[in-house]
PDB file of N, CA and C in Angstrom:
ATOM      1  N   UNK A   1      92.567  65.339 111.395  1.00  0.00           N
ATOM      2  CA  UNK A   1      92.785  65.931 110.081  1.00  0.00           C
ATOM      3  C   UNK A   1      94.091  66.720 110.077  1.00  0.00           C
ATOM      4  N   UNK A   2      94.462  67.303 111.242  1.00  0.00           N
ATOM      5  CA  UNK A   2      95.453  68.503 111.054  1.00  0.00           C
ATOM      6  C   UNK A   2      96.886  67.127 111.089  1.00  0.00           C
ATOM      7  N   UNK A   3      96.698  66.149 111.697  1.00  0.00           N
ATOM      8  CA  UNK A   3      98.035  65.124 111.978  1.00  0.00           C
ATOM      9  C   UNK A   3      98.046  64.839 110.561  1.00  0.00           C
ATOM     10  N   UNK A   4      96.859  64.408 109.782  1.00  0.00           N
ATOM     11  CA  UNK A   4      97.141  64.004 108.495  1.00  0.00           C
ATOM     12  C   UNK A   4      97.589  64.835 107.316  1.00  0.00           C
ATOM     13  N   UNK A   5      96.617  65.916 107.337  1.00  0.00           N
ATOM     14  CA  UNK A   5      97.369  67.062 106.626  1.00  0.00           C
ATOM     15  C   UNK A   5      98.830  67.651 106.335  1.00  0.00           C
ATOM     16  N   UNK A   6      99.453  67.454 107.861  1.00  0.00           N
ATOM     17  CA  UNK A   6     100.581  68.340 107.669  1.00  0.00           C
ATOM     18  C   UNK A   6     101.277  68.056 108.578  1.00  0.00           C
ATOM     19  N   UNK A   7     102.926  68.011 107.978  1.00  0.00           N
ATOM     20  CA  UNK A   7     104.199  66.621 108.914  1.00  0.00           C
ATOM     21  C   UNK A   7     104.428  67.533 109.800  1.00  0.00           C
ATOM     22  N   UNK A   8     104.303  68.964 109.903  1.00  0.00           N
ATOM     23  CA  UNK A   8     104.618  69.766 110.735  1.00  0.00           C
ATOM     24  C   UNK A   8     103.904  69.839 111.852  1.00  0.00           C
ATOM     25  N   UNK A   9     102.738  69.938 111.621  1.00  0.00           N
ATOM     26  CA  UNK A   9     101.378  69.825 112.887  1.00  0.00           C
ATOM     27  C   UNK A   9     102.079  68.361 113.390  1.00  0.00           C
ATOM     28  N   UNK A  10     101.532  66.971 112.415  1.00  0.00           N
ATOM     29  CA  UNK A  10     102.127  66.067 113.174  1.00  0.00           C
ATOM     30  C   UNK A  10     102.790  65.311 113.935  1.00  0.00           C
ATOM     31  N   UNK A  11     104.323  65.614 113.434  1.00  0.00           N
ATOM     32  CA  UNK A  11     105.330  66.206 115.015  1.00  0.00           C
ATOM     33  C   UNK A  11     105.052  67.206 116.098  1.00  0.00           C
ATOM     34  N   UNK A  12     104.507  67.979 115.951  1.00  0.00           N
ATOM     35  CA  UNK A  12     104.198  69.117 117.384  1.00  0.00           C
ATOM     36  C   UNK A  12     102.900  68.145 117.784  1.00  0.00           C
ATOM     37  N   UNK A  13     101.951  67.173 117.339  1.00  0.00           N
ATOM     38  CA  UNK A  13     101.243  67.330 118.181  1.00  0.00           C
ATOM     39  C   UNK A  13     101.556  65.128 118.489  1.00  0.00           C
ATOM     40  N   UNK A  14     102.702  64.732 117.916  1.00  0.00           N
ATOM     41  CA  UNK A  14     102.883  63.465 118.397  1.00  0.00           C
ATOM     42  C   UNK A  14     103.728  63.401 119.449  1.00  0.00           C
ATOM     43  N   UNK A  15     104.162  64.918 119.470  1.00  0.00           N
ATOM     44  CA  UNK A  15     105.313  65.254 121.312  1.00  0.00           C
ATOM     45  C   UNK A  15     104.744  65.815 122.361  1.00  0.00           C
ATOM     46  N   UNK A  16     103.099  66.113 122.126  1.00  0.00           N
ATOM     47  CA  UNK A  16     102.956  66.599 122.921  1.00  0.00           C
ATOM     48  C   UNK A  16     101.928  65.451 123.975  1.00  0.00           C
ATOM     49  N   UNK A  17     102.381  65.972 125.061  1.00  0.00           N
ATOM     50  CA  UNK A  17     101.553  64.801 126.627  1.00  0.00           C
ATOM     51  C   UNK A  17     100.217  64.614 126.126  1.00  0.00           C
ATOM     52  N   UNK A  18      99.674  63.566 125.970  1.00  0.00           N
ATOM     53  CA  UNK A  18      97.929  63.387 126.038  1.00  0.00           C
ATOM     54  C   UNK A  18      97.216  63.882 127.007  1.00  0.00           C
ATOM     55  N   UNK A  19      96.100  64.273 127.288  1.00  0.00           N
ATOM     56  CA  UNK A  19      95.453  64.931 128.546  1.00  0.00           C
ATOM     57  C   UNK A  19      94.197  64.153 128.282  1.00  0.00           C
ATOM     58  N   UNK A  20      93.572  63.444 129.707  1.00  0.00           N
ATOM     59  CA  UNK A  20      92.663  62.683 129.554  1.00  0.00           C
ATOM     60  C   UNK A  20      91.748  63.844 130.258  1.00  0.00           C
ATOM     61  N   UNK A  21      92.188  65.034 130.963  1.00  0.00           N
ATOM     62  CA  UNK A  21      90.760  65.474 131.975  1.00  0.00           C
ATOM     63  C   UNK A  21      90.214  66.374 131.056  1.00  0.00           C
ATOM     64  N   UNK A  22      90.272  67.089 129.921  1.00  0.00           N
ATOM     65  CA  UNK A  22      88.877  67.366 128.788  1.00  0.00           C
ATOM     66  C   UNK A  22      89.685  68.925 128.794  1.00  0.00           C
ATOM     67  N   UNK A  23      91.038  68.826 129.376  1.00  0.00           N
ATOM     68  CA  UNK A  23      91.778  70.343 129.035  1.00  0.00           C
ATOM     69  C   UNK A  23      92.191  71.015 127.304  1.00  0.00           C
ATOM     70  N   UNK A  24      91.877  71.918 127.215  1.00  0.00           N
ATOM     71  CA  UNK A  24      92.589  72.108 125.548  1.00  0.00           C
ATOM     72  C   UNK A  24      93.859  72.379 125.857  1.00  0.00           C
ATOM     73  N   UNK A  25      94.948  71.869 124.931  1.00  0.00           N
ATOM     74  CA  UNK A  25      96.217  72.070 124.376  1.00  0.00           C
ATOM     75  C   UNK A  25      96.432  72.922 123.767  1.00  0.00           C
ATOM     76  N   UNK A  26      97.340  74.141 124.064  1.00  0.00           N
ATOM     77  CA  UNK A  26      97.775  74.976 123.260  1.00  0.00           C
ATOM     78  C   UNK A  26      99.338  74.866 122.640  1.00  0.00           C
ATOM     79  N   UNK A  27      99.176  75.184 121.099  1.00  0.00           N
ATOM     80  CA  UNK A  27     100.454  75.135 120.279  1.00  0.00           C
ATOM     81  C   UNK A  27     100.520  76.253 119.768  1.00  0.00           C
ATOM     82  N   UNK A  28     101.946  77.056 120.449  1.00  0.00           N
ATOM     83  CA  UNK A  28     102.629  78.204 119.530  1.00  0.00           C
ATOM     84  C   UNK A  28     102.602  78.091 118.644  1.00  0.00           C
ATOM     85  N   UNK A  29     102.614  79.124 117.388  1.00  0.00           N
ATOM     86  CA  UNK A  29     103.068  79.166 116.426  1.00  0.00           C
ATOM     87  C   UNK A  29     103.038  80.516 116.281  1.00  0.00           C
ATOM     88  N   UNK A  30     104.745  80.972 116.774  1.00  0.00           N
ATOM     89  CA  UNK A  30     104.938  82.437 116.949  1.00  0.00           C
ATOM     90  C   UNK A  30     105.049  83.485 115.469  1.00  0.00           C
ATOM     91  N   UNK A  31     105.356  82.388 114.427  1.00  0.00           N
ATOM     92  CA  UNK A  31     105.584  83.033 113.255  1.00  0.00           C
ATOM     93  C   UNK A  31     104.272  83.405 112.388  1.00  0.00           C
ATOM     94  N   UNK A  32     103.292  82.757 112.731  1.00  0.00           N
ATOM     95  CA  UNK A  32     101.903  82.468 111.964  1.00  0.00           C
ATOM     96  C   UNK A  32     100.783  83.457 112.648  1.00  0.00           C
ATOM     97  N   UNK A  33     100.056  84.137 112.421  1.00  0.00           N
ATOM     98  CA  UNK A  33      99.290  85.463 112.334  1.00  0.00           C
ATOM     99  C   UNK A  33      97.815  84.609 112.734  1.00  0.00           C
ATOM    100  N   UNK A  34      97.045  84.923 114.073  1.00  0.00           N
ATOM    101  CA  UNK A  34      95.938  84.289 114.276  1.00  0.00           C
ATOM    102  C   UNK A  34      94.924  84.066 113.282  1.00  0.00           C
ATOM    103  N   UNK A  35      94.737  85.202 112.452  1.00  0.00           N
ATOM    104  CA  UNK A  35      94.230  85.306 111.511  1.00  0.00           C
ATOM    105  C   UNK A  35      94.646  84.518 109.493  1.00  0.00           C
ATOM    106  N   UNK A  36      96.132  84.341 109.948  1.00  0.00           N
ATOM    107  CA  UNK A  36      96.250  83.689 108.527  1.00  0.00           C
ATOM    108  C   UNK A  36      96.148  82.078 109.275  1.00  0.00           C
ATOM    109  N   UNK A  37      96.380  81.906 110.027  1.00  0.00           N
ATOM    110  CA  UNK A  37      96.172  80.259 110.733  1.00  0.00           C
ATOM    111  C   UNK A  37      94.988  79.658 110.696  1.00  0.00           C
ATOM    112  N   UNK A  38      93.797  81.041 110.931  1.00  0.00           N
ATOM    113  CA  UNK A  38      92.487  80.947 110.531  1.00  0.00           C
ATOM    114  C   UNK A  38      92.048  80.311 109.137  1.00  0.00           C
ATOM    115  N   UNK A  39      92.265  81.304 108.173  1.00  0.00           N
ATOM    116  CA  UNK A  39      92.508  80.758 106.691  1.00  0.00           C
ATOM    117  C   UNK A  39      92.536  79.133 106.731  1.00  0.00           C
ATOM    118  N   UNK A  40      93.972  79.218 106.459  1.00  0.00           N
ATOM    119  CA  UNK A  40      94.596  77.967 106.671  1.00  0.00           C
ATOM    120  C   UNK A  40      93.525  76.679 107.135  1.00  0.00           C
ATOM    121  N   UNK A  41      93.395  76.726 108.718  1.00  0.00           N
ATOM    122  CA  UNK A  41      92.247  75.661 109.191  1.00  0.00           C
ATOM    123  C   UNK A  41      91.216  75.393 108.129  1.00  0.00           C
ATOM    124  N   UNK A  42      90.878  76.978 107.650  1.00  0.00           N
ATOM    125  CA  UNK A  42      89.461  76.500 106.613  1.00  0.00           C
ATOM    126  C   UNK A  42      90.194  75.668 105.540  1.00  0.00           C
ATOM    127  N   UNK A  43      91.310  76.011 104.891  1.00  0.00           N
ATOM    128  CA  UNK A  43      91.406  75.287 103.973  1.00  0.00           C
ATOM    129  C   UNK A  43      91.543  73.716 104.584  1.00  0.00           C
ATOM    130  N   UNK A  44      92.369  73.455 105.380  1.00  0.00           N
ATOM    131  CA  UNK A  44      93.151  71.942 105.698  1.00  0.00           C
ATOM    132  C   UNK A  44      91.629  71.589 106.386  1.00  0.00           C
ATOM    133  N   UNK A  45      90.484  71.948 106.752  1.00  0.00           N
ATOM    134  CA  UNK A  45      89.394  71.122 106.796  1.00  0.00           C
ATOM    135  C   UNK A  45      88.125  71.038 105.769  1.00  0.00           C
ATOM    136  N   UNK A  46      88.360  71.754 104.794  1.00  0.00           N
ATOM    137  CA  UNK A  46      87.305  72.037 103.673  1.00  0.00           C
ATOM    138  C   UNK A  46      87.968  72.156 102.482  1.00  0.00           C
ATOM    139  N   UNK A  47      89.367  71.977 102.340  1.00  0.00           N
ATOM    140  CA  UNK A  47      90.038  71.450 101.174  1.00  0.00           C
ATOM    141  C   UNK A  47      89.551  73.088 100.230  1.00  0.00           C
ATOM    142  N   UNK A  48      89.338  73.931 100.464  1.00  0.00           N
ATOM    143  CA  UNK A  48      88.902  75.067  99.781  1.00  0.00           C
ATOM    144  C   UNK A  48      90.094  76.566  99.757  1.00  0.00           C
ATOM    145  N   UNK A  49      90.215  77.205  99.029  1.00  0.00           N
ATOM    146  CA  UNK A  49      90.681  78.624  99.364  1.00  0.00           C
ATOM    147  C   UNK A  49      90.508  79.243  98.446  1.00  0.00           C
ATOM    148  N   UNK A  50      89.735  80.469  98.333  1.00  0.00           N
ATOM    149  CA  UNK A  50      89.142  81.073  97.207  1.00  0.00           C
ATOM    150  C   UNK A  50      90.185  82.151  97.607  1.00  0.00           C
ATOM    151  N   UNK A  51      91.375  82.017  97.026  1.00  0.00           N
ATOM    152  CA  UNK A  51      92.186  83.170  96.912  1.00  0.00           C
ATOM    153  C   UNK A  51      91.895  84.702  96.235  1.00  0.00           C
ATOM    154  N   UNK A  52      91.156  84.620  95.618  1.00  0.00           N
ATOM    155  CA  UNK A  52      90.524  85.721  94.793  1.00  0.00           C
ATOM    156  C   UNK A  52      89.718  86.929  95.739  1.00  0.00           C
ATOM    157  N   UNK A  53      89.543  86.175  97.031  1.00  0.00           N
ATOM    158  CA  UNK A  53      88.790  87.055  98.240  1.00  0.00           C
ATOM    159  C   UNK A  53      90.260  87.628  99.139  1.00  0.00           C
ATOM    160  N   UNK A  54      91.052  87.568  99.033  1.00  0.00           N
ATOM    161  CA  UNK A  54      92.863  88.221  99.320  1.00  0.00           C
ATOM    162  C   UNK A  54      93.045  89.067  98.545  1.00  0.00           C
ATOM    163  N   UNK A  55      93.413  90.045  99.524  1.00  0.00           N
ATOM    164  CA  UNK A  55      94.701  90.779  98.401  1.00  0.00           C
ATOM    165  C   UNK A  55      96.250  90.052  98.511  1.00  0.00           C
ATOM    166  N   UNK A  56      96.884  90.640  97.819  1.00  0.00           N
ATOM    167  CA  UNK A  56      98.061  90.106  97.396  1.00  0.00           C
ATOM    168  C   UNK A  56      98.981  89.666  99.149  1.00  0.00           C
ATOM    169  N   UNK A  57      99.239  90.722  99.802  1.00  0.00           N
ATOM    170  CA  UNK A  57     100.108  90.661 100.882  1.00  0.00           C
ATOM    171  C   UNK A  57      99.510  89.350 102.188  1.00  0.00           C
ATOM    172  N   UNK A  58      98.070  89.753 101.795  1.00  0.00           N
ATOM    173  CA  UNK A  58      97.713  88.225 102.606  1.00  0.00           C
ATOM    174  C   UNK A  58      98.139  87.135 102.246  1.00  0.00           C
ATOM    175  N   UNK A  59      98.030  86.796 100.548  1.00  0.00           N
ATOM    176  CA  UNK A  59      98.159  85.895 100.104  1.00  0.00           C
ATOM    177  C   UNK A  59      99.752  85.534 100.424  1.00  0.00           C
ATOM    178  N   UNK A  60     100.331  86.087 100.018  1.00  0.00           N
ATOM    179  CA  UNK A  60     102.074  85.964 100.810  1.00  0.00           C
ATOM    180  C   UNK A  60     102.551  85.515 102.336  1.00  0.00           C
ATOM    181  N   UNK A  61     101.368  86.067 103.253  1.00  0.00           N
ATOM    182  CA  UNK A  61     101.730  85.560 104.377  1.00  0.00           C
ATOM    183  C   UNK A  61     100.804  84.392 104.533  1.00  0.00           C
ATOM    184  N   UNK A  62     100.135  83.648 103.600  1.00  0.00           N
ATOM    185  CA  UNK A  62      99.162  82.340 103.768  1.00  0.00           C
ATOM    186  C   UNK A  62     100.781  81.378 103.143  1.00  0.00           C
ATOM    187  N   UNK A  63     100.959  82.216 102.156  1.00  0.00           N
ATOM    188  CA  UNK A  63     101.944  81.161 101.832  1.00  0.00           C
ATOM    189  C   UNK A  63     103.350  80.799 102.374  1.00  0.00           C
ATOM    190  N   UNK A  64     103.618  81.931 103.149  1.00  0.00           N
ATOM    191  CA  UNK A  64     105.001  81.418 103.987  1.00  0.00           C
ATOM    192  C   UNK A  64     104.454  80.821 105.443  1.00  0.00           C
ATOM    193  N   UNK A  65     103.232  80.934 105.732  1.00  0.00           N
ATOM    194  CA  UNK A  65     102.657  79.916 106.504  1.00  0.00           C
ATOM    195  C   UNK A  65     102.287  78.350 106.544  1.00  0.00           C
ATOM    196  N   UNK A  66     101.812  78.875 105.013  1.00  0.00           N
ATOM    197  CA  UNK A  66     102.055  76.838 104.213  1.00  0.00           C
ATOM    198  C   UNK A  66     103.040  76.365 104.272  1.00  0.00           C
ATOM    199  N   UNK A  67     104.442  76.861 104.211  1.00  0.00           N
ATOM    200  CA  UNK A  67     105.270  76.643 103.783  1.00  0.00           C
ATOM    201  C   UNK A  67     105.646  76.099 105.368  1.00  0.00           C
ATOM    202  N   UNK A  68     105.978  76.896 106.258  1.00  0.00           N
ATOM    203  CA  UNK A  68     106.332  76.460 107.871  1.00  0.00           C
ATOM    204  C   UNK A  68     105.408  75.712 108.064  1.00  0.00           C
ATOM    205  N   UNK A  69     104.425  75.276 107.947  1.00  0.00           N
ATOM    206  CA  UNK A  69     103.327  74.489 107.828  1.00  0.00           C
ATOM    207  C   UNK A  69     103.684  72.966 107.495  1.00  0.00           C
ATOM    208  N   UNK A  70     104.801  72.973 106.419  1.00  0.00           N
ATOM    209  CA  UNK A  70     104.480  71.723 105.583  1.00  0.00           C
ATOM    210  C   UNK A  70     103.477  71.669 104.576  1.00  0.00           C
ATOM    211  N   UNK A  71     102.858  72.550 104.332  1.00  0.00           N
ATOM    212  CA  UNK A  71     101.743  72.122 103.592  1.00  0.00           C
ATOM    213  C   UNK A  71     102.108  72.269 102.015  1.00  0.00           C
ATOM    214  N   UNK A  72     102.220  71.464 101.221  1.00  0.00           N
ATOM    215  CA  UNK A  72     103.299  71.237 100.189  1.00  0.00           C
ATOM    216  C   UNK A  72     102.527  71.861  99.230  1.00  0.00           C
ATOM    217  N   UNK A  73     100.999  70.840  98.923  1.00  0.00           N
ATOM    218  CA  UNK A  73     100.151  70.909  98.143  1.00  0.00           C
ATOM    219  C   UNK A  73      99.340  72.663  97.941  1.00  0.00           C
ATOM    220  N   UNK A  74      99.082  73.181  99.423  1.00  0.00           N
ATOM    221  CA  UNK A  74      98.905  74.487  99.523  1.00  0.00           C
ATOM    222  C   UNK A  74     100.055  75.198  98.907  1.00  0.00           C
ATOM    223  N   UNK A  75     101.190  75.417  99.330  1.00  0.00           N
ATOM    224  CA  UNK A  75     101.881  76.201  98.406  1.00  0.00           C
ATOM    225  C   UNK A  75     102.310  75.768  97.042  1.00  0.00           C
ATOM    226  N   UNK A  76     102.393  74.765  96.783  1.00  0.00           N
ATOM    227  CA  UNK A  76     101.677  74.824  95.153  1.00  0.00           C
ATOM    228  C   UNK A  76     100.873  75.455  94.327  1.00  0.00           C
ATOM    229  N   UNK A  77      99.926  75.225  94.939  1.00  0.00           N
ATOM    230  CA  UNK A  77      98.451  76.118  94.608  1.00  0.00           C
ATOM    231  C   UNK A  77      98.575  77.773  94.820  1.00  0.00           C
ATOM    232  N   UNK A  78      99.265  78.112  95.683  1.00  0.00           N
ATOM    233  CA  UNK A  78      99.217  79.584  95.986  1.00  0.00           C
ATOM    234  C   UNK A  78     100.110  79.644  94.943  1.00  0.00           C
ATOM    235  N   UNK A  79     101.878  79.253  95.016  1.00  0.00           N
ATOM    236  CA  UNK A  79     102.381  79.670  94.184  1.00  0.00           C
ATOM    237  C   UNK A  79     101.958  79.888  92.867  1.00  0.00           C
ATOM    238  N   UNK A  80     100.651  78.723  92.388  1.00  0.00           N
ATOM    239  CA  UNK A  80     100.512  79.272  90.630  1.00  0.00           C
ATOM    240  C   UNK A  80      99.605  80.073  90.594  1.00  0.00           C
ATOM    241  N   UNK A  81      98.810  80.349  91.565  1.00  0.00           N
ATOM    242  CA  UNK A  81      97.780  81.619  91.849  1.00  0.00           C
ATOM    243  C   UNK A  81      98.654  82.820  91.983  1.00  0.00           C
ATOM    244  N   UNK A  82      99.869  83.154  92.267  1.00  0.00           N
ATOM    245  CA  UNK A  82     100.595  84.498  92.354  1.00  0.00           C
ATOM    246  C   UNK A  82     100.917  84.508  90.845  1.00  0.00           C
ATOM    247  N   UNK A  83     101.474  83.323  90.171  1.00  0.00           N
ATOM    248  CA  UNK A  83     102.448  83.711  89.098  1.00  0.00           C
ATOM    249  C   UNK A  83     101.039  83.885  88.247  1.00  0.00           C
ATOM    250  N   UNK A  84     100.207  83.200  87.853  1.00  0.00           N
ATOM    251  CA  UNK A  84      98.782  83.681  87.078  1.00  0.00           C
ATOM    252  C   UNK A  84      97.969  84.587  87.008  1.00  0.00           C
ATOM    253  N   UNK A  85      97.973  85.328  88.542  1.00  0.00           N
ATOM    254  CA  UNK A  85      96.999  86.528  88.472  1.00  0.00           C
ATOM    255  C   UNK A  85      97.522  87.826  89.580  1.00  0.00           C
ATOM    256  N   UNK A  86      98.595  87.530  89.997  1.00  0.00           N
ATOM    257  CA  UNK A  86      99.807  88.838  90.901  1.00  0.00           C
ATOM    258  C   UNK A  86     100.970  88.977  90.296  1.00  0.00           C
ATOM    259  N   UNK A  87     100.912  88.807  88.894  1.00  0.00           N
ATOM    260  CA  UNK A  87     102.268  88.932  88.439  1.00  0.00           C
ATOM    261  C   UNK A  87     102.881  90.049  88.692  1.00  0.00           C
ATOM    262  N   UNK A  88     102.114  91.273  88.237  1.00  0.00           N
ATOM    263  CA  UNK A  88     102.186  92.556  88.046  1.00  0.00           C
ATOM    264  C   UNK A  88     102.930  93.404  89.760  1.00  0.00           C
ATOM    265  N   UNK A  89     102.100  92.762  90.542  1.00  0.00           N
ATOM    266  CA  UNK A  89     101.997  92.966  92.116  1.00  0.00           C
ATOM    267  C   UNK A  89     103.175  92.170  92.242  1.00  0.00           C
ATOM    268  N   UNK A  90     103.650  91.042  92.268  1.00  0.00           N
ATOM    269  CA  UNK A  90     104.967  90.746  92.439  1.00  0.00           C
ATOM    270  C   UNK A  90     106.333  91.526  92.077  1.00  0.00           C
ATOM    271  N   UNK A  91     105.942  91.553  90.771  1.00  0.00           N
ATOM    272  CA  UNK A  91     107.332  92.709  89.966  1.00  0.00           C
ATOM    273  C   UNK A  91     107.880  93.990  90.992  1.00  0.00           C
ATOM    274  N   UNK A  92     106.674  94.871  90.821  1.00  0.00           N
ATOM    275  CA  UNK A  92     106.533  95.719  91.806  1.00  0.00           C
ATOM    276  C   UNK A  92     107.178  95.683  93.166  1.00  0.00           C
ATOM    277  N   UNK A  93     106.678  94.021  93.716  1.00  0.00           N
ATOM    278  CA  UNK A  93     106.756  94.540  95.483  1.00  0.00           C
ATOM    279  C   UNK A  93     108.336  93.769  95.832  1.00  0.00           C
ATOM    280  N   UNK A  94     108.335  92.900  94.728  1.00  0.00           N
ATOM    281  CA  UNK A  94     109.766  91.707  94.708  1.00  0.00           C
ATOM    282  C   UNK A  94     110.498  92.446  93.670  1.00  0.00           C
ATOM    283  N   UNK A  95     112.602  91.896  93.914  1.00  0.00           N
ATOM    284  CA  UNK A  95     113.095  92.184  92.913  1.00  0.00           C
ATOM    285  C   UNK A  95     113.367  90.632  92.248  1.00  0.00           C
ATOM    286  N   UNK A  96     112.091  90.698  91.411  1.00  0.00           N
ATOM    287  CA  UNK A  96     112.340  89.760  90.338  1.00  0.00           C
ATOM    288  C   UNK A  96     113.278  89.640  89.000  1.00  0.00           C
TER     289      UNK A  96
END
């Protein structure tokens, strides 16, 4: 799911060596927050994100995670979830 989801996962994980003896593979991702990567997984395997359970600053770092991600369709979705219901919180925290 994660190769199909997202061109970014898919290159990191079509370079990396196969391991036949039952070892897990670990992939950096020094920019991405254990916890927003968390998120993320739920969405890219349950197609879900009830953004409404975020506050605003999470939601910002889900989305510059989509974004290094590849995940096109996710930041779509976040982006019209900020401009629809964080407008106010944007103005404020951005110079818009």
């Amino acid at each position: 799911i994660l190769n199909y989801r997202s061109s970014y996962l898919r290159r990191i994980l079509s370079t990396i060596e196969r391991r036949n003896d039952g070892t897990l593979i670990q992939i950096k991702l020094p920019n991405i927050l254990p916890e927003i990567f968390q998120i993320i997984l739920r969405y890219i395997y349950g197609g879900r994100l009830p953004l409404e359970e975020y506050d605003a600053l999470d939601i910002i770092k889900i989305l510059v995670a989509a974004s290094e991600l590849s995940l096109q369709e996710l930041v779509d979705y976040i982006q019209s979830f900020l401009t629809k219901n964080k407008a106010d919180w944007m103005e404020q925290n951005f110079n818009l």
